[in-house]
Structure formats: structure tokens, C-alpha cells
Protein backbone atom coordinates (compact mmCIF):
# COMPACT_ATOMS: atom_id res chain seq x y z
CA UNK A 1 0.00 0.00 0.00
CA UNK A 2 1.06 3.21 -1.24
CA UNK A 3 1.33 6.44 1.20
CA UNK A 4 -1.56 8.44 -0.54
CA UNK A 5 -3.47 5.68 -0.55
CA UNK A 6 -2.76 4.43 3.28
CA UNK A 7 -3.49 8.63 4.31
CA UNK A 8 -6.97 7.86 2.09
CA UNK A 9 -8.05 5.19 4.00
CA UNK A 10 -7.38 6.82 7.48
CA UNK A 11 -9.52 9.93 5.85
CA UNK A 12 -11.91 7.98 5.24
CA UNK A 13 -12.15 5.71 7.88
CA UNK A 14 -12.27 8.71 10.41
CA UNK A 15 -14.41 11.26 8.29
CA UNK A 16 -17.19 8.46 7.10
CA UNK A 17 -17.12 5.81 9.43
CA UNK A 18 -16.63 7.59 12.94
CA UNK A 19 -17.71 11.28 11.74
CA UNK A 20 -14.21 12.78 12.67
CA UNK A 21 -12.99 16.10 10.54
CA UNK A 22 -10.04 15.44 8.50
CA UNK A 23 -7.98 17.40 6.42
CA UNK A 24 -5.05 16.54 3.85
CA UNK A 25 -2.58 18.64 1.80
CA UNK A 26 -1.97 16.43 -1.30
CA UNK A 27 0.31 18.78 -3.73
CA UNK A 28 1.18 15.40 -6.12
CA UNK A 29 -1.69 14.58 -7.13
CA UNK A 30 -5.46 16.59 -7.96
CA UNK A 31 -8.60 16.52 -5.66
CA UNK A 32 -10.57 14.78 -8.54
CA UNK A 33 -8.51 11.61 -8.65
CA UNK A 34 -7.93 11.41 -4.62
CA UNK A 35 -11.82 11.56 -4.86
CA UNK A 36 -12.06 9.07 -7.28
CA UNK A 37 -9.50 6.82 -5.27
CA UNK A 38 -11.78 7.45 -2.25
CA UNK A 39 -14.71 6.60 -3.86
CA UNK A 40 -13.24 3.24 -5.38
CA UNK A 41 -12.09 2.07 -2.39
CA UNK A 42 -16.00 3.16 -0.36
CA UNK A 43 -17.80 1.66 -3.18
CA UNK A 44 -15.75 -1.50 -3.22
CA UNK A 45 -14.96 -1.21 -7.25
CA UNK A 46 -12.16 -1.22 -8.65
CA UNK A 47 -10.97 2.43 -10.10
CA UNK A 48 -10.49 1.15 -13.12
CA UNK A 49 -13.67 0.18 -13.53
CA UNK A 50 -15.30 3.77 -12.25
CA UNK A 51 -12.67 5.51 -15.04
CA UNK A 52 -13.46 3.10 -17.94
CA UNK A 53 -17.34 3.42 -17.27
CA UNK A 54 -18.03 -0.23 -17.52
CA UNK A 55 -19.70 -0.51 -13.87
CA UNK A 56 -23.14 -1.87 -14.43
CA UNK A 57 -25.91 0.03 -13.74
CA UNK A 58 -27.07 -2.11 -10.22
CA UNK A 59 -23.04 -2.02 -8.43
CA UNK A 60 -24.07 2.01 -9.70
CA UNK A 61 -27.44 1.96 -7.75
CA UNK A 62 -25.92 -0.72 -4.89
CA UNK A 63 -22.39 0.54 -4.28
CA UNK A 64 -21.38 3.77 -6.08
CA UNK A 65 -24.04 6.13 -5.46
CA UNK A 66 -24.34 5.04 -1.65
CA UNK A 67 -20.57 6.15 -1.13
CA UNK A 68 -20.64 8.89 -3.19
CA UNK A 69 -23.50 9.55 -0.27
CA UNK A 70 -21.79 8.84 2.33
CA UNK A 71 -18.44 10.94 0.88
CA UNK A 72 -20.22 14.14 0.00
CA UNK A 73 -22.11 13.71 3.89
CA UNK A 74 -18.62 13.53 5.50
CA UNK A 75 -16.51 16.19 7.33
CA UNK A 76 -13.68 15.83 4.82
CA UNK A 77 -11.67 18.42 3.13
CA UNK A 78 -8.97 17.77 0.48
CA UNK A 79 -6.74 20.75 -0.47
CA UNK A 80 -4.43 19.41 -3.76
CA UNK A 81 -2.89 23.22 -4.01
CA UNK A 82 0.39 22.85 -6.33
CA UNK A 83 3.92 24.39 -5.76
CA UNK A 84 2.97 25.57 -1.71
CA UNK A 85 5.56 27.48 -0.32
CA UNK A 86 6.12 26.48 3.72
CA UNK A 87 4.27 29.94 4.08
CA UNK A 88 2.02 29.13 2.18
CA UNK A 89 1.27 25.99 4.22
CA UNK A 90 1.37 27.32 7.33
CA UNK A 91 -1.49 30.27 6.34
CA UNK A 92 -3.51 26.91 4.82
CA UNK A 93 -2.75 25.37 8.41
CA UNK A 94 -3.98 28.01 10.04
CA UNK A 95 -7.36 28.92 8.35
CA UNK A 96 -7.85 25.30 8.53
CA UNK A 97 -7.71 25.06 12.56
CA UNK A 98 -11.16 27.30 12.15
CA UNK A 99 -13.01 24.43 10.05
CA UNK A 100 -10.98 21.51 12.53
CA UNK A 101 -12.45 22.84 15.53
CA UNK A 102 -15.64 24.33 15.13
């Protein structure tokens, strides 16, 4: 297991299963395919399948659409910001703390 992917599964684990807030910087790689990893691995099929479209319609009604549900319902933010300075970070940090602990 990769690092993206093992940070992904703690996300997701603690943002859809036990409704904790989590945040991750991920400057290698875009918010759409993290998502799309995330949704893979909630849905239980494979990513290839979601990016070739050949995911019948019932796994569609039975698996994707109820994690895409569950997903969109979590307290999850994903910030894929390119070429961050530490600054930068830090001032991301920092406005995040507000959405962390509210």
C-alpha cells in the first residue's frame, strides 16, 4: 500500500465511518482523482472500472451512489494546491484550525 493511498483510508475511515474532521494537503496529485480513489475504495470497485465506465448500472445503484453519499455527507476536506511554499502551508494550516475545531 502506497502512502496516498494508506493517508486515504485513514480519511476515510475517520471522516465516514466515525464522523471525525479530516484534512489533507496532497500537492502530487489533484482533488478529482484522490476523490475518485476514495470513492473506489467506499464503493468496493475497482478504479479502473469507475474511469473506464463499464460498472453496471445495479453495483451504480448498490455501491457507487451510496458512497458517493456517504463521501459528499462527511466532514472531509482535500486541499491538492500545487507548488505551496512552507508559508504558504502554514497560512492553509492556520485557516484550517477554524473548520478543525468548530
Amino acid at each position: 500500500i502506497g502512502k496516498t493511498a494508506f493517508v486515504l483510508g485513514l480519511m476515510r475511515s475517520a471522516a465516514i465511518h466515525h464522523s471525525i474532521k479530516a484534512l489533507m494537503f496532497s500537492p502530487g496529485e489533484c482533488k478529482y482523482a484522490l476523490m475518485e480513489r476514495m470513492l473506489a475504495a467506499e464503493s468496493g470497485i475497482s478504479g479502473a472500472q469507475l474511469r473506464q465506465g463499464c460498472v453496471p448500472m445495479e453495483d451504480w445503484k448498490e455501491h457507487v451512489y451510496p458512497a458517493a453519499g456517504r463521501i459528499s455527507g462527511a466532514p472531509l476536506r482535500i486541499d491538492a494546491s500545487r507548488d505551496l511554499t512552507v508559508s504558504d502551508l502554514c497560512a492553509r494550516i492556520l485557516a484550517a484550525q477554524q473548520y478543525l475545531l468548530r
